[in-house]
N, C-alpha and C. Protein backbone atom coordinates (compact mmCIF):
# COMPACT_ATOMS: atom_id res chain seq x y z
N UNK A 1 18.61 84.89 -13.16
CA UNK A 1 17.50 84.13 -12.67
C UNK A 1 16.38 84.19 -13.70
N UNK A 2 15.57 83.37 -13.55
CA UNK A 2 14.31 82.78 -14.49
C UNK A 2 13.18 83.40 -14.20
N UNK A 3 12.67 84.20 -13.77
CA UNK A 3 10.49 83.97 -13.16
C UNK A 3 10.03 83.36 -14.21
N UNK A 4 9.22 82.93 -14.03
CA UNK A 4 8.42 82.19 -14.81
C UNK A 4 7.08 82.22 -14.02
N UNK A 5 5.98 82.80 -14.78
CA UNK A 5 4.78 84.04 -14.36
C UNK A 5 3.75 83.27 -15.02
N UNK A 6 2.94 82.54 -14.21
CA UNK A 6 1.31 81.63 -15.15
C UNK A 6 0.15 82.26 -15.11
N UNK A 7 0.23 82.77 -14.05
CA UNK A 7 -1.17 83.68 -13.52
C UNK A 7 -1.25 84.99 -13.78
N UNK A 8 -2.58 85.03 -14.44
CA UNK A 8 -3.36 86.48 -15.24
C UNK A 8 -2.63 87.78 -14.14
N UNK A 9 -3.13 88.90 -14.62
CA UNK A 9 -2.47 89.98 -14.13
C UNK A 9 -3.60 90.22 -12.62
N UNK A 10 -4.58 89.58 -12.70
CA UNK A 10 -5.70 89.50 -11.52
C UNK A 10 -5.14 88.97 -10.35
N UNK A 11 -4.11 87.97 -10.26
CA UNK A 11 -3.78 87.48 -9.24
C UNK A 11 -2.53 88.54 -8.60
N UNK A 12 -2.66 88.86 -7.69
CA UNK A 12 -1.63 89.52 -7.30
C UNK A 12 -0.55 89.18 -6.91
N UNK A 13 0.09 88.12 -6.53
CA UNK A 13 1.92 87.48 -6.55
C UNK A 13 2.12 87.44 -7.54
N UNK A 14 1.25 87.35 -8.99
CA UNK A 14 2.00 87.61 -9.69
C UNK A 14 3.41 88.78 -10.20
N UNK A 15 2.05 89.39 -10.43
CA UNK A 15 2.80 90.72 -10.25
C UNK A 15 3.92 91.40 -9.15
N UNK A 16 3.98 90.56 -8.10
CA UNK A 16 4.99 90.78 -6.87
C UNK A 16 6.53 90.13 -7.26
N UNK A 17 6.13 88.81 -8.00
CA UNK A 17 7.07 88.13 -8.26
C UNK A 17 7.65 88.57 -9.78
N UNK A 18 6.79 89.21 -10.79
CA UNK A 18 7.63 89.89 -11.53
C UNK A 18 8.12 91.17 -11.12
N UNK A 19 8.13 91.94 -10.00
CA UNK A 19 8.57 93.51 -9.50
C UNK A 19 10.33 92.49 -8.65
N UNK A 20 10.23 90.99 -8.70
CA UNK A 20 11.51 91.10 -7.88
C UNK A 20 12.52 91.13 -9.03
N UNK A 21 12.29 90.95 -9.93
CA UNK A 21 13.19 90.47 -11.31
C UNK A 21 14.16 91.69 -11.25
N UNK A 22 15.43 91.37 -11.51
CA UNK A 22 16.75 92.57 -11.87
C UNK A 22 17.43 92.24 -12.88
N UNK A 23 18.13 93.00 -12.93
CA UNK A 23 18.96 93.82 -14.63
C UNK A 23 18.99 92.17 -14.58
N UNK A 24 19.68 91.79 -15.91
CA UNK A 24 19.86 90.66 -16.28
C UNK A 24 19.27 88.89 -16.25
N UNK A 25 18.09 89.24 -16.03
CA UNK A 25 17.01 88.41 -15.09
C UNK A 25 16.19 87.98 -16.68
N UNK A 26 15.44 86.75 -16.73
CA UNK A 26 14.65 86.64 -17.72
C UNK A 26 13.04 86.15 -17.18
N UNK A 27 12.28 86.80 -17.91
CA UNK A 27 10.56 86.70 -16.88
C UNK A 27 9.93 86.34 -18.24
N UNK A 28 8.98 84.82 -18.61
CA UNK A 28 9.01 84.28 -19.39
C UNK A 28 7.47 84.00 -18.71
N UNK A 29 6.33 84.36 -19.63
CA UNK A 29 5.79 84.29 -19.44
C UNK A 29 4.32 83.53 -20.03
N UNK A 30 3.58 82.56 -19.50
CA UNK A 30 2.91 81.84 -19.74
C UNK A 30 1.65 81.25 -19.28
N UNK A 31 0.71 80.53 -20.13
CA UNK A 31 -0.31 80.23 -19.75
C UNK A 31 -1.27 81.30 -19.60
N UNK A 32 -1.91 81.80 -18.41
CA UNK A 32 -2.49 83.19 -18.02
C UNK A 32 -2.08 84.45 -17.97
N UNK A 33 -0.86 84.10 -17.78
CA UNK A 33 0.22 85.16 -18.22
C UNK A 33 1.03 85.77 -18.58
N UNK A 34 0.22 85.30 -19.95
CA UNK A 34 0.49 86.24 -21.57
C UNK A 34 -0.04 87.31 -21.63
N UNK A 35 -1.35 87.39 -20.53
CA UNK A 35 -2.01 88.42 -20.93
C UNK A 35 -0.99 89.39 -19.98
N UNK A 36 0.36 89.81 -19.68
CA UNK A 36 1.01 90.70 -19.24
C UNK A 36 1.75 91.37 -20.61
N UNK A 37 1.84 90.60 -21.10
CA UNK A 37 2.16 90.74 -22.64
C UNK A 37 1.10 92.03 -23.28
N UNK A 38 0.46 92.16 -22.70
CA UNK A 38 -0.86 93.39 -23.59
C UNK A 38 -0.24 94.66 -22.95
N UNK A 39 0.67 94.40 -21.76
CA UNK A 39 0.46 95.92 -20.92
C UNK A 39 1.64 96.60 -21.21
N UNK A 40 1.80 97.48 -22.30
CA UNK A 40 2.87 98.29 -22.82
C UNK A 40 3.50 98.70 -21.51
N UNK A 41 3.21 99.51 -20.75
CA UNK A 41 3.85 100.03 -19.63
C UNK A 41 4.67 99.65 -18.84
N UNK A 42 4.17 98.12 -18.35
CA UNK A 42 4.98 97.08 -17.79
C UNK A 42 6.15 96.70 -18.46
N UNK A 43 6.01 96.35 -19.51
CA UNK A 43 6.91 95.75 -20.98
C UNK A 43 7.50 96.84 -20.77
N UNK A 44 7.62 97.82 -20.87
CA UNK A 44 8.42 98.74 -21.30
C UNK A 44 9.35 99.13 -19.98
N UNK A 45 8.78 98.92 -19.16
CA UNK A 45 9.91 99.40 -17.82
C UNK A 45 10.39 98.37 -17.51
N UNK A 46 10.10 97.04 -17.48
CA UNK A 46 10.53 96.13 -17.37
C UNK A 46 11.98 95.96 -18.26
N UNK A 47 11.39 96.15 -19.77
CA UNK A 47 12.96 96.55 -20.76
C UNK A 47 14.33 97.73 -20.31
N UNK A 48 13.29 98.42 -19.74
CA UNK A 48 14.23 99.62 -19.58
C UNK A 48 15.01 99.32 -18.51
N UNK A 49 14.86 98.15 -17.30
CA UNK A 49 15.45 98.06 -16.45
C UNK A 49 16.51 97.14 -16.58
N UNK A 50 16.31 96.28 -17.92
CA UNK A 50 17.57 95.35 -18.22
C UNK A 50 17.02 94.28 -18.24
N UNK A 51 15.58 94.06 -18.24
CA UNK A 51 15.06 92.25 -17.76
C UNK A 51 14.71 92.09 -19.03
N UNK A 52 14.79 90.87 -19.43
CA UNK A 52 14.36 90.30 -21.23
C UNK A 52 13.32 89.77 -20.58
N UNK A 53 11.90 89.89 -21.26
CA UNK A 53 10.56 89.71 -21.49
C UNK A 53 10.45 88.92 -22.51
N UNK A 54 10.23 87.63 -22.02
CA UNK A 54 9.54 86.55 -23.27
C UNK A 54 7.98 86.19 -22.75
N UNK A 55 6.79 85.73 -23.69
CA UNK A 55 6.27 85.02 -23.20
C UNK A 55 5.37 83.79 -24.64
N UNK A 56 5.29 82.56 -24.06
CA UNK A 56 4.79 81.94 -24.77
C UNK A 56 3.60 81.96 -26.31
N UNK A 57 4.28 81.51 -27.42
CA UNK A 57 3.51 82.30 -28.72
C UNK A 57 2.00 81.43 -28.65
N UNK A 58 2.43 80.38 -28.39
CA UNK A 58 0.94 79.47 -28.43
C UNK A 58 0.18 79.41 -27.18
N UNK A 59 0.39 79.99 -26.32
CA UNK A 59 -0.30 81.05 -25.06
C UNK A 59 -0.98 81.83 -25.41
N UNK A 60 -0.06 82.24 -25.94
CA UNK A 60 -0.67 83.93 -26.27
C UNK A 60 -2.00 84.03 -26.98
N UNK A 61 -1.49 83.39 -28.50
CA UNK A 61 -2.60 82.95 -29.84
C UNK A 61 -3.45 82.44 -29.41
N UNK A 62 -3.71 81.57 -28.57
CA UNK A 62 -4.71 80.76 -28.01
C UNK A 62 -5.49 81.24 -27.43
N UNK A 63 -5.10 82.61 -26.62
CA UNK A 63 -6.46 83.01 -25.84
C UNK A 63 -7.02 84.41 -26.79
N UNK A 64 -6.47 84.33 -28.25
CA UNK A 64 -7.07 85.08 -29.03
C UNK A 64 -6.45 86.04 -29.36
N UNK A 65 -5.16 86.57 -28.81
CA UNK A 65 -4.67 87.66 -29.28
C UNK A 65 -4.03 87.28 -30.85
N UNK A 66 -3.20 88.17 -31.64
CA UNK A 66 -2.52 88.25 -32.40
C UNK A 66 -1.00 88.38 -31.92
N UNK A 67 -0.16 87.72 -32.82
CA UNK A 67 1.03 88.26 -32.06
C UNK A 67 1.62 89.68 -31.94
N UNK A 68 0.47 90.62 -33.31
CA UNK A 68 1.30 92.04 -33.29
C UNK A 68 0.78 92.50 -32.30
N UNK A 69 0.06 92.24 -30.97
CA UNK A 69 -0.21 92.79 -30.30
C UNK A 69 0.06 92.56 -28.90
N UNK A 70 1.26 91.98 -28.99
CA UNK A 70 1.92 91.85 -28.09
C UNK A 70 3.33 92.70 -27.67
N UNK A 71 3.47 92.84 -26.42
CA UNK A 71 4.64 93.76 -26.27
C UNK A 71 5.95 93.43 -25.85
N UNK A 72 5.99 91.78 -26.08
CA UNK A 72 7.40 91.16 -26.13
C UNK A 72 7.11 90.23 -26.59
N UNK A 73 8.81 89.79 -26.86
CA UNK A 73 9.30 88.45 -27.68
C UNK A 73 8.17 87.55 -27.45
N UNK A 74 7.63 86.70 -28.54
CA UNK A 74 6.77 85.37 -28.60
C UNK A 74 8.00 84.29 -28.92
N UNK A 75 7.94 83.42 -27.98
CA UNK A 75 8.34 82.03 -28.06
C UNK A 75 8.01 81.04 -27.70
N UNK A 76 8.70 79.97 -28.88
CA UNK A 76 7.93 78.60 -28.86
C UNK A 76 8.74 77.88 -27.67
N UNK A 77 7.96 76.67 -27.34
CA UNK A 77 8.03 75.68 -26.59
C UNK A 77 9.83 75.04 -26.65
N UNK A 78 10.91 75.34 -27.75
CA UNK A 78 11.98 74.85 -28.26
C UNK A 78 12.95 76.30 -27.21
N UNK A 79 12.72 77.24 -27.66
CA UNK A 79 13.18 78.53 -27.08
C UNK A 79 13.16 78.71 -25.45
N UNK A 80 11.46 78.09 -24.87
CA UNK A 80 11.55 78.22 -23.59
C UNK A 80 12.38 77.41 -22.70
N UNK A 81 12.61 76.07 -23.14
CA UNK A 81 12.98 74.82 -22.92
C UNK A 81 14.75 75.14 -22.89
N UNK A 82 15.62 76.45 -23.75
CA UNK A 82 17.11 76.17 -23.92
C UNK A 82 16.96 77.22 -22.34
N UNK A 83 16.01 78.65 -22.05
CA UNK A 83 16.08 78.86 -21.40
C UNK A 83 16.03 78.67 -19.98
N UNK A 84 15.44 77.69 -20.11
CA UNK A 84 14.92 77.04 -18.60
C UNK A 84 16.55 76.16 -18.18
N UNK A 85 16.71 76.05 -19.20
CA UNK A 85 18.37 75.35 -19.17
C UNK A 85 19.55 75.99 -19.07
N UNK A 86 19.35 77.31 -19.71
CA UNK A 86 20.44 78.54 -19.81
C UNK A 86 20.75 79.03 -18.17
N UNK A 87 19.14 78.84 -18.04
CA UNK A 87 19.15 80.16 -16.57
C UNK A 87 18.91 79.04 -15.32
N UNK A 88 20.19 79.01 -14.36
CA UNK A 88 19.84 78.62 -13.46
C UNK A 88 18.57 78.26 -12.22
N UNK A 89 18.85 79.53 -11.97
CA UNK A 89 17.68 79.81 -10.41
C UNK A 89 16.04 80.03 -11.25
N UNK A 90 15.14 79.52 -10.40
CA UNK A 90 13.82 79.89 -11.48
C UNK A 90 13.00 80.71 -9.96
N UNK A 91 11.98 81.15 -10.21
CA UNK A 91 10.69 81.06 -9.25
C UNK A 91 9.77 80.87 -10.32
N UNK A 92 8.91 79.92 -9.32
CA UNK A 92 7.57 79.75 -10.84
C UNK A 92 6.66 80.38 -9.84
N UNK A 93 5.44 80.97 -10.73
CA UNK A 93 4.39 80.97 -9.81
C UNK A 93 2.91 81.97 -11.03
């Protein structure tokens, strides 16, 4: 399955809807929430549990970060697009 995560780490479904994600799951993240992308901790248990962490590079850059300061994969608009196609089931939110 897909999540696909727009809203800052302030909104709280967000964060509900990335805690449903399992082993083999991809959580691709964009718009507002790139900035989940800053939170090592998350990123990191999230990896450790088997879920691949992408989130948008021109998201990201845009609201000022750098990409080395991000704590997963940056991808472009070409990358998100095979995934959205790869992975069946989505939740957006």
């Amino acid at each position: 399955m897909m999540i696909i995560i727009k809203y800052p780490p302030s909104h709280k479904i967000s964060l509900e809807k990335i805690n449903l994600a399992k082993e083999g799951d991809v959580v691709v993240l964009l718009q507002d929430g790139v900035l989940y992308a800053l939170d090592e901790k998350l990123m990191t248990d999230l990896k450790n549990r088997g879920i691949e962490v992408k989130a948008l590079k021109d998201d990201f850059v845009c609201r000022g970060y750098s990409e080395e300061e991000s704590f997963v994969d940056l991808i472009g608009y070409d990358e998100f697009i095979d995934l959205t196609v790869e992975k069946g089931e989505k939740v957006i939110g």
